[in-house]
N, C-alpha and C. Protein backbone atom coordinates (compact mmCIF):
# COMPACT_ATOMS: atom_id res chain seq x y z
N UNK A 1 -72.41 83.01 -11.48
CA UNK A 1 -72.44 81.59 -11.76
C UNK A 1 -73.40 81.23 -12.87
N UNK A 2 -74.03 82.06 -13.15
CA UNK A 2 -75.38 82.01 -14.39
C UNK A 2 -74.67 81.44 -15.21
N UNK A 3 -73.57 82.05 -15.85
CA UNK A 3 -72.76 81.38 -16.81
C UNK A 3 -71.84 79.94 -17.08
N UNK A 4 -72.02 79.68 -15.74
CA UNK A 4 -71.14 78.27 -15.56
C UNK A 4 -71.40 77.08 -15.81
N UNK A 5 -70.28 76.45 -16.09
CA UNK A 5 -70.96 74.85 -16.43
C UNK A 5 -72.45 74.10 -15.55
N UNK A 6 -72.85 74.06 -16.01
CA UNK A 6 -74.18 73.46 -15.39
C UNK A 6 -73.73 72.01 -14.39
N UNK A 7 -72.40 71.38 -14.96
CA UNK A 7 -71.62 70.30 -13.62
C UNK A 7 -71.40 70.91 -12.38
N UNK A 8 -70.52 72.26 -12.41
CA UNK A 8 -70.22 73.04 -11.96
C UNK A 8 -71.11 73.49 -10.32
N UNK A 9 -72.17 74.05 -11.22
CA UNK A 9 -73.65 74.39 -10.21
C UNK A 9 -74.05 73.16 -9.42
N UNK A 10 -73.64 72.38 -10.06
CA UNK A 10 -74.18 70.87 -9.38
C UNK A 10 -73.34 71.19 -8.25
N UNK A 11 -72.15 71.38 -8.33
CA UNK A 11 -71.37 70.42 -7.02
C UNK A 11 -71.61 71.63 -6.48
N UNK A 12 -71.49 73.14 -6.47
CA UNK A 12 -71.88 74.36 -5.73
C UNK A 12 -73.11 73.95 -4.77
N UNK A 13 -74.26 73.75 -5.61
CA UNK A 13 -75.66 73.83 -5.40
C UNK A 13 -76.26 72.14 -5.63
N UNK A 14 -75.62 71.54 -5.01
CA UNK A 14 -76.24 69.92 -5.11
C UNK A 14 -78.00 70.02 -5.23
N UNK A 15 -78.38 69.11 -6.07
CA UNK A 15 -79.73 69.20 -6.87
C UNK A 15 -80.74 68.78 -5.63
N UNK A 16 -80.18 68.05 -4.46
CA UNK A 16 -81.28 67.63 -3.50
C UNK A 16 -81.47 68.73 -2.27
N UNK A 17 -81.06 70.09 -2.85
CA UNK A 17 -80.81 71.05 -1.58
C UNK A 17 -81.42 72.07 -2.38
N UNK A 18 -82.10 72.07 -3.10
CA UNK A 18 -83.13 73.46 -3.29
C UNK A 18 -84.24 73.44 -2.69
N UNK A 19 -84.63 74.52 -2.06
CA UNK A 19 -85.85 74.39 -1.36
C UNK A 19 -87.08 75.87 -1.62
N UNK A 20 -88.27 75.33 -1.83
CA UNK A 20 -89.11 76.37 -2.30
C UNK A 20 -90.17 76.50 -1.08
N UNK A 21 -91.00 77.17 -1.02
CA UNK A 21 -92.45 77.85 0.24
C UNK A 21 -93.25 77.31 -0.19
N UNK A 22 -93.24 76.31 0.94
CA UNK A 22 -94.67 75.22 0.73
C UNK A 22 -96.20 75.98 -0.06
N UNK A 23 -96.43 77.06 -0.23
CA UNK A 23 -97.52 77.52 -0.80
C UNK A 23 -97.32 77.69 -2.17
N UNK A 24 -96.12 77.13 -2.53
CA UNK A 24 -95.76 77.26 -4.10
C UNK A 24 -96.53 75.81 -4.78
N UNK A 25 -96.74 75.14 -4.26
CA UNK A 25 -97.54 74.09 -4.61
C UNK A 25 -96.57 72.55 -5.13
N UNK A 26 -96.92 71.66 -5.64
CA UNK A 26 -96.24 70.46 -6.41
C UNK A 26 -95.65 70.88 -7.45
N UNK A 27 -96.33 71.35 -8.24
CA UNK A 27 -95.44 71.73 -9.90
C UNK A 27 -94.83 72.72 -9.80
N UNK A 28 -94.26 73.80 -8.66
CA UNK A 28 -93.31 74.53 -8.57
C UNK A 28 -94.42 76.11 -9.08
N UNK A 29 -95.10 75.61 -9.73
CA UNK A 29 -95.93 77.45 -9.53
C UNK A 29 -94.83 78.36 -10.48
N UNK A 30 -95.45 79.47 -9.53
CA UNK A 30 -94.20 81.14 -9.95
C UNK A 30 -93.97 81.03 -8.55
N UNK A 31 -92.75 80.44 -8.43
CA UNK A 31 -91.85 80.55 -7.45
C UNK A 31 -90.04 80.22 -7.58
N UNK A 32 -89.55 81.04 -6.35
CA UNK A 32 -88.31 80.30 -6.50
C UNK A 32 -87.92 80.17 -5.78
N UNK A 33 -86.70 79.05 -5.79
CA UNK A 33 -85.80 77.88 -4.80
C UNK A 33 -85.00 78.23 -4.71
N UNK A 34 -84.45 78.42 -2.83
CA UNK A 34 -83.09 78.93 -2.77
C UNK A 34 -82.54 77.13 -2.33
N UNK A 35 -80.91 77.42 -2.50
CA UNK A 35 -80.20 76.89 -2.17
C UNK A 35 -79.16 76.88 -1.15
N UNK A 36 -78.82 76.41 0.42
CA UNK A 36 -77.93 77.33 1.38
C UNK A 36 -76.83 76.08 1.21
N UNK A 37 -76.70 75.19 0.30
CA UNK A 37 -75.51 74.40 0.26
C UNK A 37 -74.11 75.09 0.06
N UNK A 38 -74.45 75.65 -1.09
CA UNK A 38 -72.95 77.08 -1.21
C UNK A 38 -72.06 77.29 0.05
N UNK A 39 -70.99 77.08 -0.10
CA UNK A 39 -69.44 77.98 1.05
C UNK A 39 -69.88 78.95 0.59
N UNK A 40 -70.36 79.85 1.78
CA UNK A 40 -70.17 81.11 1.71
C UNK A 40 -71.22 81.58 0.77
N UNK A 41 -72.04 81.23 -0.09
CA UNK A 41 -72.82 81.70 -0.93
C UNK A 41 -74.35 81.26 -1.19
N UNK A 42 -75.25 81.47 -1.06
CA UNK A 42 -76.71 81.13 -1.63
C UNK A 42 -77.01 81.34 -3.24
N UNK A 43 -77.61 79.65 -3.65
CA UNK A 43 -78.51 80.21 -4.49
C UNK A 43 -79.37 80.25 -4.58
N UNK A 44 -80.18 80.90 -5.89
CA UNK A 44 -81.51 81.43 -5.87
C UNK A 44 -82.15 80.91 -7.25
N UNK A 45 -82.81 80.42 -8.01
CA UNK A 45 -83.17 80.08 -9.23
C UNK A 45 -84.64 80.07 -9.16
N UNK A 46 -85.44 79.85 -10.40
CA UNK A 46 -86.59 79.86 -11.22
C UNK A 46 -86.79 78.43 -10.86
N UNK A 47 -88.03 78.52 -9.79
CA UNK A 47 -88.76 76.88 -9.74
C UNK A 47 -88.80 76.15 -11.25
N UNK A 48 -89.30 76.68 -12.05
CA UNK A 48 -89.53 75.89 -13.16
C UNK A 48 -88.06 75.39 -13.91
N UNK A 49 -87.60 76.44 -15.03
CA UNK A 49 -86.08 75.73 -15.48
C UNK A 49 -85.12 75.54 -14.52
N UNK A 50 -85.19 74.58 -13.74
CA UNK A 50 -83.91 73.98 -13.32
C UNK A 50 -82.69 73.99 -13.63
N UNK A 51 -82.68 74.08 -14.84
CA UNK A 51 -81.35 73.64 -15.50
C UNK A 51 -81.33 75.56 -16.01
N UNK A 52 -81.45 76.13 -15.46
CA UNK A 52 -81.63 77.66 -15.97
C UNK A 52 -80.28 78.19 -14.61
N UNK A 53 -80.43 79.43 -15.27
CA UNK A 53 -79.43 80.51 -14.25
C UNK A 53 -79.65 80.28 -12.76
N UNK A 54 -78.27 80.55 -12.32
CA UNK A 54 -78.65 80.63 -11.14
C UNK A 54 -77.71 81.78 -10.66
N UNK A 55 -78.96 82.81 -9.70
CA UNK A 55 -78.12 83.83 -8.61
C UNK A 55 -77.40 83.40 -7.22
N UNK A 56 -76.22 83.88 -7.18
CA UNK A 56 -76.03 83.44 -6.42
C UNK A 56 -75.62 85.01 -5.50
N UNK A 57 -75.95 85.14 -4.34
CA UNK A 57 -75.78 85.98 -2.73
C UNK A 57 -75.29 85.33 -1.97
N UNK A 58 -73.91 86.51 -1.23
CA UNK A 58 -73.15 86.32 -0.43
C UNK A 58 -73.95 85.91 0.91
N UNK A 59 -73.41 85.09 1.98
CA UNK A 59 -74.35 84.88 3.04
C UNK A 59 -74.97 86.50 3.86
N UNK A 60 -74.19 87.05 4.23
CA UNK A 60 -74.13 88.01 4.75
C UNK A 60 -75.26 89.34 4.06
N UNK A 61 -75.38 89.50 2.28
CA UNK A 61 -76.16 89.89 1.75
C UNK A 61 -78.06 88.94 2.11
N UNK A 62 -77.76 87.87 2.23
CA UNK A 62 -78.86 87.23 2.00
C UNK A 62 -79.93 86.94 3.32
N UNK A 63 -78.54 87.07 4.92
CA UNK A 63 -78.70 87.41 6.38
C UNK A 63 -79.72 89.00 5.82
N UNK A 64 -79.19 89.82 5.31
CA UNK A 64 -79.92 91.70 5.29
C UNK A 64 -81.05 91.66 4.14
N UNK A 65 -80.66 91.01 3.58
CA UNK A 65 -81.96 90.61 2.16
C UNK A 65 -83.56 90.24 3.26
N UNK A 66 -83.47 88.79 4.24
CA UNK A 66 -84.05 88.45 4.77
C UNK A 66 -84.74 89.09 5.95
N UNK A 67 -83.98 89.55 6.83
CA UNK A 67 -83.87 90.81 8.11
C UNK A 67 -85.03 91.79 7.18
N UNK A 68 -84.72 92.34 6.26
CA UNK A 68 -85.20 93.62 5.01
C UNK A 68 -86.67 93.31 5.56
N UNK A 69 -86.80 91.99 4.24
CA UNK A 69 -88.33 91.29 3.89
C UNK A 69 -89.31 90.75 5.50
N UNK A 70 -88.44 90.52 6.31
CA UNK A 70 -88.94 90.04 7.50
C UNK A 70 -89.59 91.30 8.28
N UNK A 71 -88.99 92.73 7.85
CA UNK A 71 -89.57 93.51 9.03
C UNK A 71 -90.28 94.58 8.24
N UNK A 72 -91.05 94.19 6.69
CA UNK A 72 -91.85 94.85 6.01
C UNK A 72 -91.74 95.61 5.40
N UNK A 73 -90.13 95.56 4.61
CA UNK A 73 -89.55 96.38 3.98
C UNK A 73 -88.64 97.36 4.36
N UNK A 74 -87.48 97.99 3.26
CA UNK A 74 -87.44 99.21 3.71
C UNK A 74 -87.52 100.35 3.93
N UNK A 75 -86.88 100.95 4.72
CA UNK A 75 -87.99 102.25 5.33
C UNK A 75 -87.11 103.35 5.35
């Protein structure tokens, strides 16, 4: 979706549904905002350019992505 109309991402990834880790601070820091609005898909983008790329992961990748990071890596 990196490549897609930036309207596009809108209606995928509606602009009031990104959400970042409260320790990222007000001005967004070095962090990034996922998005779980996506059918079927998450995105993932750069707190800062907004209007920049966005990754997008299958739910099911992003369920084992999380599981991964939650139990300290893998092993």
């Amino acid at each position: 979706m990196s490549g897609d109309n930036p309207a596009t991402i809108g209606h995928v990834f509606p602009d009031d549904m990104w959400a970042s880790a409260a320790f990222c601070g007000p001005n967004g820091g070095n962090c990034v905002e996922v998005n779980l609005a996506g059918r079927g898909v998450v995105g993932v983008r750069d707190s800062k350019p907004v209007a920049g790329p966005v990754l997008t992961i299958g739910e099911v990748g992003w369920r084992a992505f999380l599981a991964t990071t939650r139990s300290g890596g893998p092993r």
